[in-house]
N, C-alpha and C. Protein backbone atom coordinates (compact mmCIF):
# COMPACT_ATOMS: atom_id res chain seq x y z
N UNK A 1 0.82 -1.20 0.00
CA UNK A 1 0.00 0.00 0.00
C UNK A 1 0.87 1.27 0.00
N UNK A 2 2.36 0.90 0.74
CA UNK A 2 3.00 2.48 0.90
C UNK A 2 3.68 2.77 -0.87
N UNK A 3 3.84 1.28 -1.24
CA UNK A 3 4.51 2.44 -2.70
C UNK A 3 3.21 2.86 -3.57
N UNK A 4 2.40 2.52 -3.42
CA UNK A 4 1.10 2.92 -4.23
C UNK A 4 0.97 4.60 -3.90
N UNK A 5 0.93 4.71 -2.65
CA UNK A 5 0.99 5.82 -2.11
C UNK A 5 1.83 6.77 -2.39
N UNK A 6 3.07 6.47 -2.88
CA UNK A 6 4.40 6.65 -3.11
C UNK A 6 4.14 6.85 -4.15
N UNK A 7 3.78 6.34 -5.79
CA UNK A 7 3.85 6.47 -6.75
C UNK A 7 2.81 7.16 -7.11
N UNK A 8 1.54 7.15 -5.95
CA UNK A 8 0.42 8.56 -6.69
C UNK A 8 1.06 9.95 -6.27
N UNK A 9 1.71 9.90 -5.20
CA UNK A 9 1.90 11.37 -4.35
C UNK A 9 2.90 11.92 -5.70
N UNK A 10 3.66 11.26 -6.10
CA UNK A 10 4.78 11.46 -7.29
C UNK A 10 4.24 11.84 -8.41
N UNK A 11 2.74 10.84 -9.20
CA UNK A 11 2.51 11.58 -9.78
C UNK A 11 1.78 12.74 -9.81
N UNK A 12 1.15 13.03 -8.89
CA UNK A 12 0.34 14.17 -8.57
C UNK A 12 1.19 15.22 -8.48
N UNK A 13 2.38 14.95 -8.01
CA UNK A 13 3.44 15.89 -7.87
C UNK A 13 3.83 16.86 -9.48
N UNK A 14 3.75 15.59 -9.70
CA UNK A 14 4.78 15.93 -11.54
C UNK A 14 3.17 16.46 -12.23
N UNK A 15 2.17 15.90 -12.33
CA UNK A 15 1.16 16.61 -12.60
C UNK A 15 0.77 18.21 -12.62
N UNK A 16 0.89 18.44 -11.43
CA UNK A 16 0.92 19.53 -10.29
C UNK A 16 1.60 20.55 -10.95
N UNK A 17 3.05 20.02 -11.02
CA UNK A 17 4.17 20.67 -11.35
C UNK A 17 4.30 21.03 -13.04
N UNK A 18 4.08 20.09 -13.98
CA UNK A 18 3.83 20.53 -15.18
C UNK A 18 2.72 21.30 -15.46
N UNK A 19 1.48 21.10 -14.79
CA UNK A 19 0.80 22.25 -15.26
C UNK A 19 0.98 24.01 -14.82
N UNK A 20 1.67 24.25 -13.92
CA UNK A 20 1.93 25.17 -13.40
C UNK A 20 3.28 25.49 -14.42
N UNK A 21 4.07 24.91 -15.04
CA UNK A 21 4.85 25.21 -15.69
C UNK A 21 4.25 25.93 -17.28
N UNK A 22 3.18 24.83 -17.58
CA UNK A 22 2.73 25.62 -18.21
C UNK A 22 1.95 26.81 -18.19
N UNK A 23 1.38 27.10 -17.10
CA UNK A 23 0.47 28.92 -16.94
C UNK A 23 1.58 29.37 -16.84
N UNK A 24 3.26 29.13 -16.41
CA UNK A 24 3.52 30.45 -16.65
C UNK A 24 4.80 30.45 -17.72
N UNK A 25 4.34 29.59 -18.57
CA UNK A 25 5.30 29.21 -19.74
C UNK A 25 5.42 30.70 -20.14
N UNK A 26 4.39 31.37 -21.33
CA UNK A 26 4.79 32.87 -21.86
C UNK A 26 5.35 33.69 -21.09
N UNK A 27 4.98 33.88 -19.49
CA UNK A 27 5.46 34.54 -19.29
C UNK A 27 7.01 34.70 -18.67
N UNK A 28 7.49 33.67 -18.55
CA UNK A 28 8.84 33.21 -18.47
C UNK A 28 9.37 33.53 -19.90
N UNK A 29 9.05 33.42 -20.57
CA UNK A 29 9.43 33.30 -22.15
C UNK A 29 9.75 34.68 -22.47
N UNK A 30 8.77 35.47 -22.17
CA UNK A 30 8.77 36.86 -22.59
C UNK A 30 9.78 37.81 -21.41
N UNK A 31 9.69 37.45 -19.94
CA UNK A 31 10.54 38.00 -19.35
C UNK A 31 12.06 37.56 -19.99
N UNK A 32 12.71 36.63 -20.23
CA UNK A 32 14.35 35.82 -20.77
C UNK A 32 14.21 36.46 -22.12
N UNK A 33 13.42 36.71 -22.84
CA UNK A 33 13.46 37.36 -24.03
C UNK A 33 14.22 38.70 -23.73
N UNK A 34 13.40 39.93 -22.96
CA UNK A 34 13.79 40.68 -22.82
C UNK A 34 14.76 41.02 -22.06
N UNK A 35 15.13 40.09 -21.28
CA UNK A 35 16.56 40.43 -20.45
C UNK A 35 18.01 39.57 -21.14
N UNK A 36 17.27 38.56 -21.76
CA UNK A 36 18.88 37.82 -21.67
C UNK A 36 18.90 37.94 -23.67
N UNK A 37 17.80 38.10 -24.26
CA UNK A 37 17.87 38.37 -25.87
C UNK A 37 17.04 37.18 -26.10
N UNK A 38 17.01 37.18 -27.44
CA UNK A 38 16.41 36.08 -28.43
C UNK A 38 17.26 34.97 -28.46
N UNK A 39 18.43 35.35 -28.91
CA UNK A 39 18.99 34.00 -28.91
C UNK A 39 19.44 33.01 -27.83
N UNK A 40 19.61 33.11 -26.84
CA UNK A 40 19.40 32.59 -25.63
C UNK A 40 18.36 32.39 -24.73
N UNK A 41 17.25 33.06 -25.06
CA UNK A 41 16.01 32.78 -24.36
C UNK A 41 15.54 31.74 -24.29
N UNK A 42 15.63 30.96 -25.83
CA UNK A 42 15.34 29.39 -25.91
C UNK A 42 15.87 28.49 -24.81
N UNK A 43 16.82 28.68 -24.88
CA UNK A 43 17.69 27.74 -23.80
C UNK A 43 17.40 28.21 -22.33
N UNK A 44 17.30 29.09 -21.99
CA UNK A 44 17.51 29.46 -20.53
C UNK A 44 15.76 29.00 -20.24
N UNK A 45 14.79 29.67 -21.09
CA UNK A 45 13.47 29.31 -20.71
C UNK A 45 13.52 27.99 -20.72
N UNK A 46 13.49 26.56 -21.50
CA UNK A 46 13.50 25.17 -21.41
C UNK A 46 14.54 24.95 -19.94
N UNK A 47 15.49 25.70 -19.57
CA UNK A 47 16.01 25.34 -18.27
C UNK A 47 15.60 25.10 -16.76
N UNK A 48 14.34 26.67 -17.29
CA UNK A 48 13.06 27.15 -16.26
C UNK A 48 12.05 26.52 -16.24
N UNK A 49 12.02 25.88 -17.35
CA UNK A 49 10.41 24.90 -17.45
C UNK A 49 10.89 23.62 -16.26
N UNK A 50 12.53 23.52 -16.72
CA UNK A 50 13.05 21.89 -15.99
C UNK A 50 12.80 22.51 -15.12
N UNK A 51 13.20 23.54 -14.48
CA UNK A 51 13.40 23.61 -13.08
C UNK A 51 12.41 23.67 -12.17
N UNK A 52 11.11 24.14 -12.74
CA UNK A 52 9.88 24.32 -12.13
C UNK A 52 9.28 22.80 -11.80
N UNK A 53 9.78 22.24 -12.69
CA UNK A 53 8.95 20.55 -12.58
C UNK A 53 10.22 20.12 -11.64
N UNK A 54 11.17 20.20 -11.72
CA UNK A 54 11.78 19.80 -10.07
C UNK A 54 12.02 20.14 -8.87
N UNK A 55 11.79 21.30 -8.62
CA UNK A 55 11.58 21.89 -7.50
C UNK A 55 10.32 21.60 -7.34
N UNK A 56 9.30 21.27 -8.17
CA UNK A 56 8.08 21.27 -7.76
C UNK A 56 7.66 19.86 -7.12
N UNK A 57 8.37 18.69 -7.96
CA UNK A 57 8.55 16.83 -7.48
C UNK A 57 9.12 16.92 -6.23
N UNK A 58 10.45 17.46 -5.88
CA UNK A 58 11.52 17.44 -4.58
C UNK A 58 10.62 17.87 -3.75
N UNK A 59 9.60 19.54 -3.91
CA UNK A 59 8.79 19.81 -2.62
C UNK A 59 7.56 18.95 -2.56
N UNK A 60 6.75 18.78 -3.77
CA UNK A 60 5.64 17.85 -2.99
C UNK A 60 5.98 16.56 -2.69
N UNK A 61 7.01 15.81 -3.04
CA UNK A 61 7.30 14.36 -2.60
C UNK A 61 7.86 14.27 -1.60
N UNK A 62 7.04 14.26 -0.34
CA UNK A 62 7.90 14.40 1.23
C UNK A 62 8.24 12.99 1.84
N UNK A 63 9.20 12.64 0.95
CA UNK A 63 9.53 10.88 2.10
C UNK A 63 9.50 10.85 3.35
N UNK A 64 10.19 12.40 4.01
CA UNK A 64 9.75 11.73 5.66
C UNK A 64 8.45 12.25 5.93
N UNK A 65 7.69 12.76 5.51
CA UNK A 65 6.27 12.33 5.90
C UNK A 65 5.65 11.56 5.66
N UNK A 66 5.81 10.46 4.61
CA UNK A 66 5.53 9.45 4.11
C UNK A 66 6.05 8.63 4.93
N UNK A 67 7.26 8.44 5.57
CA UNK A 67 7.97 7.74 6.00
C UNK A 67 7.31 7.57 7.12
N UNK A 68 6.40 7.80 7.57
CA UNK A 68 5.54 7.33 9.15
C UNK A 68 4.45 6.16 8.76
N UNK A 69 4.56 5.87 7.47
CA UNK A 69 3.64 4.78 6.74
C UNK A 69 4.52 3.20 7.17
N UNK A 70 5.78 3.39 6.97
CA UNK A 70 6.49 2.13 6.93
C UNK A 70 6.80 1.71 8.51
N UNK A 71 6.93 0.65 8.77
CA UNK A 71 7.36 0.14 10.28
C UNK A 71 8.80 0.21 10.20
N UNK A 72 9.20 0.78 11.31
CA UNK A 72 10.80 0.59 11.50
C UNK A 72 11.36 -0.33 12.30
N UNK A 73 12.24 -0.89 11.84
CA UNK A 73 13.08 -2.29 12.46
C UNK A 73 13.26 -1.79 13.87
N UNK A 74 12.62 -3.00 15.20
CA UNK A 74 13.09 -2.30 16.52
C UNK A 74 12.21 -1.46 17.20
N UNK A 75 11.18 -0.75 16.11
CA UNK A 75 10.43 0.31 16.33
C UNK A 75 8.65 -0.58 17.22
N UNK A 76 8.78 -0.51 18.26
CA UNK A 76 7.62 -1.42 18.72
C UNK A 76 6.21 -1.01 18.26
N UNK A 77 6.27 0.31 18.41
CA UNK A 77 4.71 0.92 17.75
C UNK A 77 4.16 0.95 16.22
N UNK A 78 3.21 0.52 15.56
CA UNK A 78 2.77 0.61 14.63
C UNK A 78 2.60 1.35 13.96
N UNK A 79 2.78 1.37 12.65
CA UNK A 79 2.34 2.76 11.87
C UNK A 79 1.12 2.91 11.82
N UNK A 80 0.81 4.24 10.86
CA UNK A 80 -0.75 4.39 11.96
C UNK A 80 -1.40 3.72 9.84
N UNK A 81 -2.96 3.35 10.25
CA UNK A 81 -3.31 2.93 9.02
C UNK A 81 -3.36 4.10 7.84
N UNK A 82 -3.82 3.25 6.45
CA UNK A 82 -4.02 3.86 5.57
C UNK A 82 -5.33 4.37 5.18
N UNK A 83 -6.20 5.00 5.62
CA UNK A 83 -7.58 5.40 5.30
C UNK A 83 -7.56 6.28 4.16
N UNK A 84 -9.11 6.13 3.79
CA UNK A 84 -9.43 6.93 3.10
C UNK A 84 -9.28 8.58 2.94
N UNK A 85 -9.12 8.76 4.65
CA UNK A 85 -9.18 10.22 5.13
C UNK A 85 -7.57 10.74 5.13
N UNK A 86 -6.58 9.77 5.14
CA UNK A 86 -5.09 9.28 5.63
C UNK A 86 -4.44 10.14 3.28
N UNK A 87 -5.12 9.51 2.78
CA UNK A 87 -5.02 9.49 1.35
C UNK A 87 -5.30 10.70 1.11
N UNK A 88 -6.20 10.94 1.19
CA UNK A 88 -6.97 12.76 1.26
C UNK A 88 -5.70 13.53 1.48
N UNK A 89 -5.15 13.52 2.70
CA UNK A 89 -4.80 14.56 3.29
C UNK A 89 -3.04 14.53 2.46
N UNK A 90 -2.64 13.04 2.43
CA UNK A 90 -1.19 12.99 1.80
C UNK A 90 -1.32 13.69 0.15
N UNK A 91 -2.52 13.59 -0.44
CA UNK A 91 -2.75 14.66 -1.99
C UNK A 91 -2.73 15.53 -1.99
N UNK A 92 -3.35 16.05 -0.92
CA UNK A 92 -3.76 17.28 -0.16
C UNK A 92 -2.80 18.07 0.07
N UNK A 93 -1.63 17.25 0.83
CA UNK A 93 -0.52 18.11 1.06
C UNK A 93 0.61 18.15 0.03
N UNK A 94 0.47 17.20 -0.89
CA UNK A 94 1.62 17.24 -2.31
C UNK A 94 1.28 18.09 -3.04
N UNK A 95 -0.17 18.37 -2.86
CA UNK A 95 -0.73 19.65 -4.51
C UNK A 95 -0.05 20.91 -3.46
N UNK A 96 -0.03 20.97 -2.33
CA UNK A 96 0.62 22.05 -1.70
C UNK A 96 1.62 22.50 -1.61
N UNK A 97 2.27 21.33 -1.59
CA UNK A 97 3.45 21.75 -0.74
C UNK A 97 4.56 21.93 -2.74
N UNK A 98 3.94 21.07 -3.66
CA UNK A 98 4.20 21.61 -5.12
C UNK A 98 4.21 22.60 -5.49
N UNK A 99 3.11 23.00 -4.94
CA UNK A 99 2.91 24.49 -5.34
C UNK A 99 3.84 26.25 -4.79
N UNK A 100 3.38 25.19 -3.50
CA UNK A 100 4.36 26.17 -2.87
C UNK A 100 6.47 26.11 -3.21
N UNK A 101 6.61 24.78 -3.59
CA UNK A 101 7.85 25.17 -3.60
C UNK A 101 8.43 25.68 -5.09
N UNK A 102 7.49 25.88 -6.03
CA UNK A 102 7.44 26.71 -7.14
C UNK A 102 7.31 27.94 -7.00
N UNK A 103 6.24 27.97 -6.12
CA UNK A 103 6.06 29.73 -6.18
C UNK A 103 7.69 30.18 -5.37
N UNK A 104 7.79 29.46 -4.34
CA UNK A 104 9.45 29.82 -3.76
C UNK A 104 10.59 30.08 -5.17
N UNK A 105 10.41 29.48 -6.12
CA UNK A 105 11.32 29.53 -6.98
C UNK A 105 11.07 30.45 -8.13
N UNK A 106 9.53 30.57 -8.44
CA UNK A 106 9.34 31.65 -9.53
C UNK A 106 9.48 33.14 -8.78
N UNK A 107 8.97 33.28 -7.31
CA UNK A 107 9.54 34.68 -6.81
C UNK A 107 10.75 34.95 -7.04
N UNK A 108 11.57 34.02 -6.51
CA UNK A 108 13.13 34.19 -6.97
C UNK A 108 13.81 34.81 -8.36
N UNK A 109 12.90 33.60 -9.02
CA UNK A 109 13.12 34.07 -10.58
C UNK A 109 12.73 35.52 -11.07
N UNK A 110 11.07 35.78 -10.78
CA UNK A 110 10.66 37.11 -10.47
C UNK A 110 11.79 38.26 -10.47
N UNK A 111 12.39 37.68 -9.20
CA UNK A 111 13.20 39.14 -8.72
C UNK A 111 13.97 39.39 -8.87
N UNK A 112 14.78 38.47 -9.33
CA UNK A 112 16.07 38.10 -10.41
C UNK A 112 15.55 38.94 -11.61
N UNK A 113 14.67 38.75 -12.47
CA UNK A 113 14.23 39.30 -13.48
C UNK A 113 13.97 40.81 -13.27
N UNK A 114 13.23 41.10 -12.23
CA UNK A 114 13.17 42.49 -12.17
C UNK A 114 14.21 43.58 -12.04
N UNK A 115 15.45 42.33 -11.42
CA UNK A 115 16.48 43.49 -11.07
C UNK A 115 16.95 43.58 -12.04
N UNK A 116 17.19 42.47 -12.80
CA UNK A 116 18.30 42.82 -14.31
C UNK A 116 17.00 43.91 -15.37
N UNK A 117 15.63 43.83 -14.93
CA UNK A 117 14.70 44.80 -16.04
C UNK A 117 15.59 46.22 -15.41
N UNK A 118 15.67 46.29 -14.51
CA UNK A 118 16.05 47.56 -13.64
C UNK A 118 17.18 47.96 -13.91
N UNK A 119 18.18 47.13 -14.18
CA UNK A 119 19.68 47.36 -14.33
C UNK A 119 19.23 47.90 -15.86
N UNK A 120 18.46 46.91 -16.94
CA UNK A 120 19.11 47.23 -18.23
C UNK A 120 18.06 48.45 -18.39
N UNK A 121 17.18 48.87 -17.91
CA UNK A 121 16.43 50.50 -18.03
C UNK A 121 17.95 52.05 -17.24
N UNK A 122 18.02 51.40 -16.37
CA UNK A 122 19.19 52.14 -16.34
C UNK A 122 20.39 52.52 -17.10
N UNK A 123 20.59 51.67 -18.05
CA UNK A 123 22.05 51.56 -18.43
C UNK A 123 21.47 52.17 -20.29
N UNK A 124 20.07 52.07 -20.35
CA UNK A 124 19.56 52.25 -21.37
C UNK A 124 19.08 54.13 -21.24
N UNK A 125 18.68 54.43 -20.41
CA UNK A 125 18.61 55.58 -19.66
C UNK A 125 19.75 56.63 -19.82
N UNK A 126 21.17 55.80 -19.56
CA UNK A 126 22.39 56.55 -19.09
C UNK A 126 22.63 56.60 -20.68
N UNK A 127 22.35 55.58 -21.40
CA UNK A 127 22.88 55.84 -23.18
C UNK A 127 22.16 56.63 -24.07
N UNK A 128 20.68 56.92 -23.42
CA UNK A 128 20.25 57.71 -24.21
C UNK A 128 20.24 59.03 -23.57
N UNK A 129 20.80 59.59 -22.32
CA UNK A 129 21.40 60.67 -22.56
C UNK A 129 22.56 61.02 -22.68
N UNK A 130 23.80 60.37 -23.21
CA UNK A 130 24.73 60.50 -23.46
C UNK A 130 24.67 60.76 -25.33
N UNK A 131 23.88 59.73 -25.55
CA UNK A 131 23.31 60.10 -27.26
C UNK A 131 22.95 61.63 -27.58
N UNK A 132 22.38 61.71 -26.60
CA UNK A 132 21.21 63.13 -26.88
C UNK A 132 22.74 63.83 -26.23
N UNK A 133 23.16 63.91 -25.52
CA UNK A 133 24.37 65.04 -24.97
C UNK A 133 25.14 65.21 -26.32
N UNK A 134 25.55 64.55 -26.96
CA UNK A 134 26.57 64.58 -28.29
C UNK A 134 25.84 65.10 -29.36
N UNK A 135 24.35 65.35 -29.29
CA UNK A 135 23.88 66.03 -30.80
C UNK A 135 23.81 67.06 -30.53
């Protein structure tokens, strides 16, 4: 019963995690466009798609919370059962805890992005009045 458990929480995970990759496919696309160019955007965005689907598997797939399913050698007390209500709550917490450790990583990305929008308005700023100073 625990790898069953094991292999839905995983895929719900990767589920989870690819679709969220895709809502914010364009806009990943269009931020790396404008900061890093065209010709590298390809690559760096397919890097961001990987990365969203693994950060997103690593946070919702929690082995040691899972890990209270299996009996431990030595360990006299029982694990507790598998219910219906037990199932609920382990989906429950993978669509979450997926989610959440994406959004941890697209803020990042976010702000990463905003600072380099910020840097290259500046530096674009400083050239066009240096343009305009010389005419």
């Amino acid at each position: 019963m625990f790898l069953i458990l094991l292999l839905v929480t995983l895929v719900v995970s990767v589920l989870t995690a690819v679709l969220t990759a895709r809502f914010f496919d364009q806009a990943v696309g269009r931020i790396l466009a404008r900061i890093v160019g065209a010709e590298l955007a390809d690559a760096w965005h397919k890097y961001i798609l990987f990365t969203i689907v693994v950060v997103g598997v690593s946070g919702g797939v929690q082995l040691w919370e899972l890990q209270k399913y299996i009996a431990n050698k030595g360990d006299s007390s029982t694990p507790p059962s598998m219910t219906f209500m037990s199932w609920v709550l382990e989906i429950y917490r993978t669509i979450i805890e997926t989610l959440q450790s994406i959004a941890w990583m697209l803020l990042l990305f976010f702000l990463c992005g905003m600072i380099a929008m910020v840097v290259m308005r500046c530096m674009e700023y400083k050239r066009q009045e240096r343009d305009n100073a010389q005419h």
